[in-house]
N, C-alpha and C. Protein backbone atom coordinates (compact mmCIF):
# COMPACT_ATOMS: atom_id res chain seq x y z
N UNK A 1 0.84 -1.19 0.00
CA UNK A 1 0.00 0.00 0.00
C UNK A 1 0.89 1.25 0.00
N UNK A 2 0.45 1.88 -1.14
CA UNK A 2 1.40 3.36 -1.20
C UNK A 2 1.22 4.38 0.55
N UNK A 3 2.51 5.10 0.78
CA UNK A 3 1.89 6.26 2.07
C UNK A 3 1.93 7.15 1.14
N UNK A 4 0.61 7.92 2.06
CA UNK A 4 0.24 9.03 1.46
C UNK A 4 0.60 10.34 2.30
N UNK A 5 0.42 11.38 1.06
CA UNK A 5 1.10 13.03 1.39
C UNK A 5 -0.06 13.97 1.61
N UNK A 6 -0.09 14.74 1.91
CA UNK A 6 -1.16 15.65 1.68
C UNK A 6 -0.20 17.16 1.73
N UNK A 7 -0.37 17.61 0.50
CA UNK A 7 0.33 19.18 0.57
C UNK A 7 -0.64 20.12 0.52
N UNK A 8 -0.81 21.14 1.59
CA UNK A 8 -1.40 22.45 1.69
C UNK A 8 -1.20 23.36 1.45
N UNK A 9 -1.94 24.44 1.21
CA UNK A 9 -1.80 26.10 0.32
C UNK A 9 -2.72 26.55 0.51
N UNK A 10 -2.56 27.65 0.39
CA UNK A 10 -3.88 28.64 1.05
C UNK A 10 -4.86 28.37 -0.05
N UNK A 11 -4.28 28.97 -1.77
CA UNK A 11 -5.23 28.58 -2.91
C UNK A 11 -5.41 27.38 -3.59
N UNK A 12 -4.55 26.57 -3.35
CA UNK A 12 -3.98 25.23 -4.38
C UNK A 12 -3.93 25.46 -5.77
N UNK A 13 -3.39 26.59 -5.83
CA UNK A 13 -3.51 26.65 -7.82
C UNK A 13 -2.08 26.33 -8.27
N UNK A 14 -1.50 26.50 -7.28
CA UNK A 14 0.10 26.32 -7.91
C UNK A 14 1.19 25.61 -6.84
N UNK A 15 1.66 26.26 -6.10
CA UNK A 15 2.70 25.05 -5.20
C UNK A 15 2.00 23.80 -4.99
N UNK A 16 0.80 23.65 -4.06
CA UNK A 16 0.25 22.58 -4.10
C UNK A 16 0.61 21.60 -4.80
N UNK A 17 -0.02 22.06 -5.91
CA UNK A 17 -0.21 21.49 -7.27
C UNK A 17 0.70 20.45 -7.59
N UNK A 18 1.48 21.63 -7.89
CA UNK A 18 3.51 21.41 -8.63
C UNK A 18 3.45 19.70 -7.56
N UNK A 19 3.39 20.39 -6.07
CA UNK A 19 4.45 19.50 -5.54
C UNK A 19 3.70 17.64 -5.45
N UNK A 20 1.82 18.10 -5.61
CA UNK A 20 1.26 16.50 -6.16
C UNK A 20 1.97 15.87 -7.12
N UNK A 21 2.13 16.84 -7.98
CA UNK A 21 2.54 15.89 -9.81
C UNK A 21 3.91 15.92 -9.14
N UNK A 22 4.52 16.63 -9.13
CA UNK A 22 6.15 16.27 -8.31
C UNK A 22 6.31 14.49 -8.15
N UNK A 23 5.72 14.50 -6.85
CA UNK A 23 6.12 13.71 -6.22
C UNK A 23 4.89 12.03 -7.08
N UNK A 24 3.70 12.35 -7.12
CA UNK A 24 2.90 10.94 -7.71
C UNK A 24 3.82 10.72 -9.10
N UNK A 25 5.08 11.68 -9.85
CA UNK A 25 5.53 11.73 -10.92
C UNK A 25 7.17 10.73 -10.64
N UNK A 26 7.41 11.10 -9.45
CA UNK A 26 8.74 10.50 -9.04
C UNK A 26 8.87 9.82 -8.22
N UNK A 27 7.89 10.02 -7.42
CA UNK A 27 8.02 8.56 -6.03
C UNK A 27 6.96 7.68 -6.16
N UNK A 28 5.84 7.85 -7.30
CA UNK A 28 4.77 7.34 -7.10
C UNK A 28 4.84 6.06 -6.82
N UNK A 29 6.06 5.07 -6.76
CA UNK A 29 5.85 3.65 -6.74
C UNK A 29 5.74 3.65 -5.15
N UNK A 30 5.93 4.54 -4.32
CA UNK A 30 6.03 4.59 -3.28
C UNK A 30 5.02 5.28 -2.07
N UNK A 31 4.78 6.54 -3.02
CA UNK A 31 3.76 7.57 -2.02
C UNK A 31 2.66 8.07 -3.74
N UNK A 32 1.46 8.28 -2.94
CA UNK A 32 0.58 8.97 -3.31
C UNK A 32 0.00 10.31 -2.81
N UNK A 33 0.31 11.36 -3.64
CA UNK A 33 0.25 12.63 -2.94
C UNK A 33 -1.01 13.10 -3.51
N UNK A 34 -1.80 14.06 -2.69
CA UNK A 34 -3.02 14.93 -2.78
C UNK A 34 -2.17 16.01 -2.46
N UNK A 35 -3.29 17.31 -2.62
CA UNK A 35 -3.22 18.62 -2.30
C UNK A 35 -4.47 19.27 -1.94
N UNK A 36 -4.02 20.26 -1.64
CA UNK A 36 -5.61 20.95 -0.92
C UNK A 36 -5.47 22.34 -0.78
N UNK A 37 -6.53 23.22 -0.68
CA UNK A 37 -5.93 24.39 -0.30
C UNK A 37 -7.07 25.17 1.08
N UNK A 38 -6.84 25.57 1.90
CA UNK A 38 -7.26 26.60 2.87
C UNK A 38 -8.68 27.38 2.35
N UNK A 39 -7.99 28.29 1.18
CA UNK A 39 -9.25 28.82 0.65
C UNK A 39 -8.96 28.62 -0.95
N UNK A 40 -9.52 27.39 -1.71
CA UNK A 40 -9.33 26.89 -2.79
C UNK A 40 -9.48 27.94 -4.02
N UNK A 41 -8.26 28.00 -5.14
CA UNK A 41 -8.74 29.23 -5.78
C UNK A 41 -9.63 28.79 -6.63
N UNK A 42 -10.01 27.55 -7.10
CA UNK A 42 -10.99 26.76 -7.69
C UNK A 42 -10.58 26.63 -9.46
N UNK A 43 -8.47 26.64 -9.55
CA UNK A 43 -8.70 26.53 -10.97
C UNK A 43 -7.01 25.92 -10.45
N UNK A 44 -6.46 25.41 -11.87
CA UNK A 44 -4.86 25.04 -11.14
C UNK A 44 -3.97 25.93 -12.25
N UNK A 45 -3.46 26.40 -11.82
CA UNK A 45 -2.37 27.69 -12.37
C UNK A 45 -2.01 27.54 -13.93
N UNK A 46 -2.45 28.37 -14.89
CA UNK A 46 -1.96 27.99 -16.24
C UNK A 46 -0.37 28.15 -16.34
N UNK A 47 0.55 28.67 -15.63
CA UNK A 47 1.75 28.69 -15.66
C UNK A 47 2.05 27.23 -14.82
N UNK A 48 1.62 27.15 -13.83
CA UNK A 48 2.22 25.67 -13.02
C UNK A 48 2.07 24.58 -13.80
N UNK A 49 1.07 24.62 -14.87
CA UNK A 49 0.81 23.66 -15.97
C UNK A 49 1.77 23.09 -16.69
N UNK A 50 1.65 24.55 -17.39
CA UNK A 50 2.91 24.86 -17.99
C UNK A 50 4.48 24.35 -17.73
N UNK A 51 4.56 25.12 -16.43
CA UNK A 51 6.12 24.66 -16.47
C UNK A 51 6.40 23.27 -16.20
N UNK A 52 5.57 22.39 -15.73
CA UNK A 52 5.27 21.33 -14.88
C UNK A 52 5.42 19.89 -16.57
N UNK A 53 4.70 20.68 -17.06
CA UNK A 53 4.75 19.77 -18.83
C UNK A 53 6.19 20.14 -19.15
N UNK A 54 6.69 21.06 -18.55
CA UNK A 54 8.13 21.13 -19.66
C UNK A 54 9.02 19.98 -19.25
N UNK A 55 8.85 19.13 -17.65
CA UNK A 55 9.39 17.96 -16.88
C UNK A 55 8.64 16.89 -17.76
N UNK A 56 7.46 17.23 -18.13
CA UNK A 56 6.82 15.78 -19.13
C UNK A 56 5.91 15.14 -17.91
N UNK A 57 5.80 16.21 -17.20
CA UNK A 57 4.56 15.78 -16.05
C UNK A 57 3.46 16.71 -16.40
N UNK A 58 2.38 15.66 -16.59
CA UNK A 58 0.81 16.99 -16.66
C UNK A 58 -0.02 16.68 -15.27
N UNK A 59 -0.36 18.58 -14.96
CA UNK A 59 -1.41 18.27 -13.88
C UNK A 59 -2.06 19.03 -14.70
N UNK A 60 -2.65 18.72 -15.64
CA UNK A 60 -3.78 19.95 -16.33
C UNK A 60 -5.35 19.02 -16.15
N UNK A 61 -5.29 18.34 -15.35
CA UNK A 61 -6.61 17.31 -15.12
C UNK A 61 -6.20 17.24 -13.61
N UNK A 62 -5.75 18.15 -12.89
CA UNK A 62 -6.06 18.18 -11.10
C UNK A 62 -6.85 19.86 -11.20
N UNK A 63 -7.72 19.20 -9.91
CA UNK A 63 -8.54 20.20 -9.43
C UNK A 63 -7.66 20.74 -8.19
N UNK A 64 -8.33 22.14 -8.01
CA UNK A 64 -8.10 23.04 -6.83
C UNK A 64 -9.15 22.09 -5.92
N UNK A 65 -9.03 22.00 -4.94
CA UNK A 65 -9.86 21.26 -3.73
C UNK A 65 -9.50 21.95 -2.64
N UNK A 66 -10.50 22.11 -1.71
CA UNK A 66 -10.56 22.66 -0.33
C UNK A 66 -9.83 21.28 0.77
N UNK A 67 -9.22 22.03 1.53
CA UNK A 67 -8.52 20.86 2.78
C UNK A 67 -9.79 20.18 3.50
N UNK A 68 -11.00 20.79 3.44
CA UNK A 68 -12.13 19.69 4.59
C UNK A 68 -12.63 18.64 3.55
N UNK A 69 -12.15 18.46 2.48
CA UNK A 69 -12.10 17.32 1.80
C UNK A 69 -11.50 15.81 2.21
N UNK A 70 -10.46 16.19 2.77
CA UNK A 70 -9.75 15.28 3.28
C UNK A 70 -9.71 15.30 4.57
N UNK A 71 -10.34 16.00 5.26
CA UNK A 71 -10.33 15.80 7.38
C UNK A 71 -10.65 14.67 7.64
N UNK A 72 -11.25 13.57 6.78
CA UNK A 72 -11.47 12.01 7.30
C UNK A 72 -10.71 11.34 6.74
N UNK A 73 -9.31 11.84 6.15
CA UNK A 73 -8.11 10.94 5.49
C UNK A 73 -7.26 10.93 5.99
N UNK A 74 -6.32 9.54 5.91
CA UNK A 74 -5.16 9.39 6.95
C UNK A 74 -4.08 9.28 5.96
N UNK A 75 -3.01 10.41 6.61
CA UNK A 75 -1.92 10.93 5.74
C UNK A 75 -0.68 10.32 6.59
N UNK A 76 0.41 10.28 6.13
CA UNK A 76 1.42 9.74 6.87
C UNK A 76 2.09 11.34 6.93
N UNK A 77 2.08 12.25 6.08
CA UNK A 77 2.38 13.44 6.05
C UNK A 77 1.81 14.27 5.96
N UNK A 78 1.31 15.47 6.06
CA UNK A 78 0.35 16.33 6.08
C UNK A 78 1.78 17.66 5.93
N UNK A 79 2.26 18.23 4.80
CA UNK A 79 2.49 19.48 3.98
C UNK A 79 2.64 20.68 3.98
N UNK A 80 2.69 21.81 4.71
CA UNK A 80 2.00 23.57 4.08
C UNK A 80 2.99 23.35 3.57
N UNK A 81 2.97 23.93 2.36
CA UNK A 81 3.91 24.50 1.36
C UNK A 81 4.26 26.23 1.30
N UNK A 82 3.38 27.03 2.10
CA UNK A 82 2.78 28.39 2.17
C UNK A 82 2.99 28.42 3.62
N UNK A 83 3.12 29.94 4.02
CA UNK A 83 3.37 30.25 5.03
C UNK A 83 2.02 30.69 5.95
N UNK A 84 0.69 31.22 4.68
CA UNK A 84 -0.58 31.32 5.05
C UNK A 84 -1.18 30.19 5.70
N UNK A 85 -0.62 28.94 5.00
CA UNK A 85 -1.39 27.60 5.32
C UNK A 85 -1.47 27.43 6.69
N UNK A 86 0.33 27.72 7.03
CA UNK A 86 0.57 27.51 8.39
C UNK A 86 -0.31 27.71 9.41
N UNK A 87 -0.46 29.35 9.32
CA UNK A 87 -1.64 29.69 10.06
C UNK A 87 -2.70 29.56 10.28
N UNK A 88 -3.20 29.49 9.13
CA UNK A 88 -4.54 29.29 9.07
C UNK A 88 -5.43 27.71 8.68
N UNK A 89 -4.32 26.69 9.05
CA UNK A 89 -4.46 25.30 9.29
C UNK A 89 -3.32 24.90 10.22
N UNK A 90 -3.41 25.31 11.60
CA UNK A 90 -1.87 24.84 11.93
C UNK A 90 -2.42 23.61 12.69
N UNK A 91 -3.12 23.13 12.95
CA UNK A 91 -3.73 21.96 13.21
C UNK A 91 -4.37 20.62 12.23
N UNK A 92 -3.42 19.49 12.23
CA UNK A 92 -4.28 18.70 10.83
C UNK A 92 -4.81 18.01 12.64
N UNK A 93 -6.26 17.75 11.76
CA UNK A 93 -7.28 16.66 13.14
C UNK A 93 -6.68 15.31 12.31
N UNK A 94 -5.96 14.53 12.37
CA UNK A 94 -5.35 13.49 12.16
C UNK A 94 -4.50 12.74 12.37
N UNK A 95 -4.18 11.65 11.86
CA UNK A 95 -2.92 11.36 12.48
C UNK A 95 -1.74 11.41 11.46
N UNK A 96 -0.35 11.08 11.58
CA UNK A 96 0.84 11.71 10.35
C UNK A 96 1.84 12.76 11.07
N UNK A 97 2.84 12.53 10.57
CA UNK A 97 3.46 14.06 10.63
C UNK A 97 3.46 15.19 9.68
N UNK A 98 3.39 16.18 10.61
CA UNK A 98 2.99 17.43 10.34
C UNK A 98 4.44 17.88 9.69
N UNK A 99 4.72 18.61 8.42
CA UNK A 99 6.22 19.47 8.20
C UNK A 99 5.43 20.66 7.85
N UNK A 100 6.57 21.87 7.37
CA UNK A 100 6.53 22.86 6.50
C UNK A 100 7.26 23.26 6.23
N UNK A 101 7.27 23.19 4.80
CA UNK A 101 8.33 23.62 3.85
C UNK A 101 7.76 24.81 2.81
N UNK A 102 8.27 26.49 3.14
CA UNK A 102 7.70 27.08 2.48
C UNK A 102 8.07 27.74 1.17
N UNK A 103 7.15 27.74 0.37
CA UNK A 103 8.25 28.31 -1.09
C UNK A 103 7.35 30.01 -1.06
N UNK A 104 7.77 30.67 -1.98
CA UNK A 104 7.28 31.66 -2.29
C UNK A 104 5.95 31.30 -3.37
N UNK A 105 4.55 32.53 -3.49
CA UNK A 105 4.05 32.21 -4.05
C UNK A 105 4.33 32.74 -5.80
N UNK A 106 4.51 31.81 -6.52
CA UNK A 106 4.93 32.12 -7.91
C UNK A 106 3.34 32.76 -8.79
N UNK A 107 2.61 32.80 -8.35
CA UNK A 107 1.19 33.27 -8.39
C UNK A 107 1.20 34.51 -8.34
N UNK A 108 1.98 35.11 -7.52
CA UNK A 108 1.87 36.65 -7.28
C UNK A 108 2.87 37.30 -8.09
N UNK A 109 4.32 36.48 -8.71
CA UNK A 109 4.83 36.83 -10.03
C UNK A 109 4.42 38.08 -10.70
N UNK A 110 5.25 38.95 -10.86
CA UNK A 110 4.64 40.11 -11.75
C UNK A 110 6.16 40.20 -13.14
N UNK A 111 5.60 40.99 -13.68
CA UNK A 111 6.83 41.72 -14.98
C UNK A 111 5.74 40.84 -16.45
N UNK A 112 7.49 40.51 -17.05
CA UNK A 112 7.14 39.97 -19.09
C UNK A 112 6.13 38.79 -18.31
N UNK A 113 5.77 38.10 -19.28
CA UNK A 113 5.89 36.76 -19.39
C UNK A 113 6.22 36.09 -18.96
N UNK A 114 7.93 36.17 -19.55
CA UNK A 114 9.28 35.50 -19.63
C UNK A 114 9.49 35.64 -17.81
N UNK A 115 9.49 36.70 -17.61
CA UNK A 115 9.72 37.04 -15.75
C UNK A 115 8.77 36.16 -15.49
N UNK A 116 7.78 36.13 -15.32
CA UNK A 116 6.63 35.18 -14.58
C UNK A 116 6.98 33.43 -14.94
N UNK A 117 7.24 33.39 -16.37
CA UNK A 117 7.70 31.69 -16.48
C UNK A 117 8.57 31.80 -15.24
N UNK A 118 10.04 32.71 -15.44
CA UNK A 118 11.07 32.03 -14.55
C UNK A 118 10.83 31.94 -13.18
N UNK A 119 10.01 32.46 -12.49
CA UNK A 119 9.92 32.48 -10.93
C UNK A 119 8.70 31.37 -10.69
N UNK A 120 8.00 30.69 -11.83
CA UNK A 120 6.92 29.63 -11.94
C UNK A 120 8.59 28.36 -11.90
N UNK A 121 9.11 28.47 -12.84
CA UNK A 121 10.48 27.31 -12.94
C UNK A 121 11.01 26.96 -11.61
N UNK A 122 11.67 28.32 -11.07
CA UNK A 122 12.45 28.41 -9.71
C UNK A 122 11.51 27.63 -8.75
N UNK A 123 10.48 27.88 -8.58
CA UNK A 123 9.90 27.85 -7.62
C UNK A 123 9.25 25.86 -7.71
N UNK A 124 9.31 25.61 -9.13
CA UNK A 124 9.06 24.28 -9.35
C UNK A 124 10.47 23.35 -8.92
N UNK A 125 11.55 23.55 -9.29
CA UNK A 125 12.45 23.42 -8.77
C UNK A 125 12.99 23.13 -7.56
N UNK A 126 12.68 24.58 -6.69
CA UNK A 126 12.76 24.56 -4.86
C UNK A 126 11.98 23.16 -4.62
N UNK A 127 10.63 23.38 -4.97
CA UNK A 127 9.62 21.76 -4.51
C UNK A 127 10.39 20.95 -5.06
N UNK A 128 10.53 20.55 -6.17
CA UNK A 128 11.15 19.16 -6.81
C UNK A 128 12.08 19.01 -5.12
N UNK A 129 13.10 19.49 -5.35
CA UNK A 129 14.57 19.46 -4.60
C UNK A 129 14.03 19.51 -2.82
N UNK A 130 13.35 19.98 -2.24
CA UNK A 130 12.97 19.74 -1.04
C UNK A 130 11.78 19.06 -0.92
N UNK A 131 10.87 18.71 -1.32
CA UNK A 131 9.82 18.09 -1.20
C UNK A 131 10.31 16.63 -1.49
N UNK A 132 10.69 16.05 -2.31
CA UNK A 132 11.22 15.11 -2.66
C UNK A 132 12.44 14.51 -1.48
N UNK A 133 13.41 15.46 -1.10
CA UNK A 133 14.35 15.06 0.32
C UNK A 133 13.81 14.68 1.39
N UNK A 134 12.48 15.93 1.39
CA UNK A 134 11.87 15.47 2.29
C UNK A 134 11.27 14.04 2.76
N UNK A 135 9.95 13.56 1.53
CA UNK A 135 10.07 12.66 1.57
C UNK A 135 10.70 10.94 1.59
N UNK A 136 11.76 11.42 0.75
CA UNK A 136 13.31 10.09 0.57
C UNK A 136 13.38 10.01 1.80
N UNK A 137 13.94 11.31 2.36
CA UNK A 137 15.27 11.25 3.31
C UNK A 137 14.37 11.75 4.76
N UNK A 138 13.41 12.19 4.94
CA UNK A 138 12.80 12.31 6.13
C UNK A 138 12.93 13.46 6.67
N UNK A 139 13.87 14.52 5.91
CA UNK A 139 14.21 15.62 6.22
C UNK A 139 14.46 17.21 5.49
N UNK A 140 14.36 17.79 5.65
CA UNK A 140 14.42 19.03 4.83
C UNK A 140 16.14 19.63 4.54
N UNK A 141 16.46 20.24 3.12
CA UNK A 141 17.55 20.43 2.99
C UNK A 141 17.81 22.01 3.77
């Protein structure tokens, strides 16, 4: 039986996101990850899409979902990815360990385009590289 993740965000349109396909993309023989968000933005980021296909991973078929979706699911990990989450979920009613690992939100990105791809990349990146340690290795870099 796969363990499961649960990553949190205030909106789930984008870190969330990233770090589901992340990880069901690279550990999936191992863990099955969800996401959720606090206050769901109810769409998943056309840039997180984006950069996320340029790895040859698609989340363009995950939904934004609210976290009381899952209050009757048992996580071995439970996620914020966001520093909002923290707060404003600093309690999972479950059982699992609790981390947080926070990235910046690449959502709030401003300038070209080109500026907004790269801080959508970076920020896919940071997750790949700590979310992933996390899970392997039990610990944050």
């Amino acid at each position: 039986m796969k363990r499961q993740v649960l990553f949190l965000c205030t909106g789930n349109s984008a870190r969330s996101q990233m770090a589901e396909g992340l990880v069901n993309h690279y550990l999936g023989d191992e863990w099955q990850a969800h996401s959720a968000g606090t206050d769901p933005a109810g769409y998943v980021h056309p840039l997180a899409v984006q950069v996320m296909s340029e790895l040859g991973i698609d989340i363009s078929k995950q939904r934004s979902k609210s976290a009381d979706e899952f209050r009757e699911c048992a996580f071995e990990v439970v996620v914020t990815v966001c520093d909002d989450a923290v707060k404003n979920c600093p309690i999972w009613l479950g059982n699992g360990r609790k981390a947080h690992v926070g990235f910046k939100d690449p959502a709030r990105a401003t300038g070209s385009d080109e500026e907004r791809l790269a801080v959508f990349r970076r920020v896919r990146d940071e997750i790949h590289r700590e979310i992933l340690n996390l899970l392997v290795n039990g610990n944050q870099e």
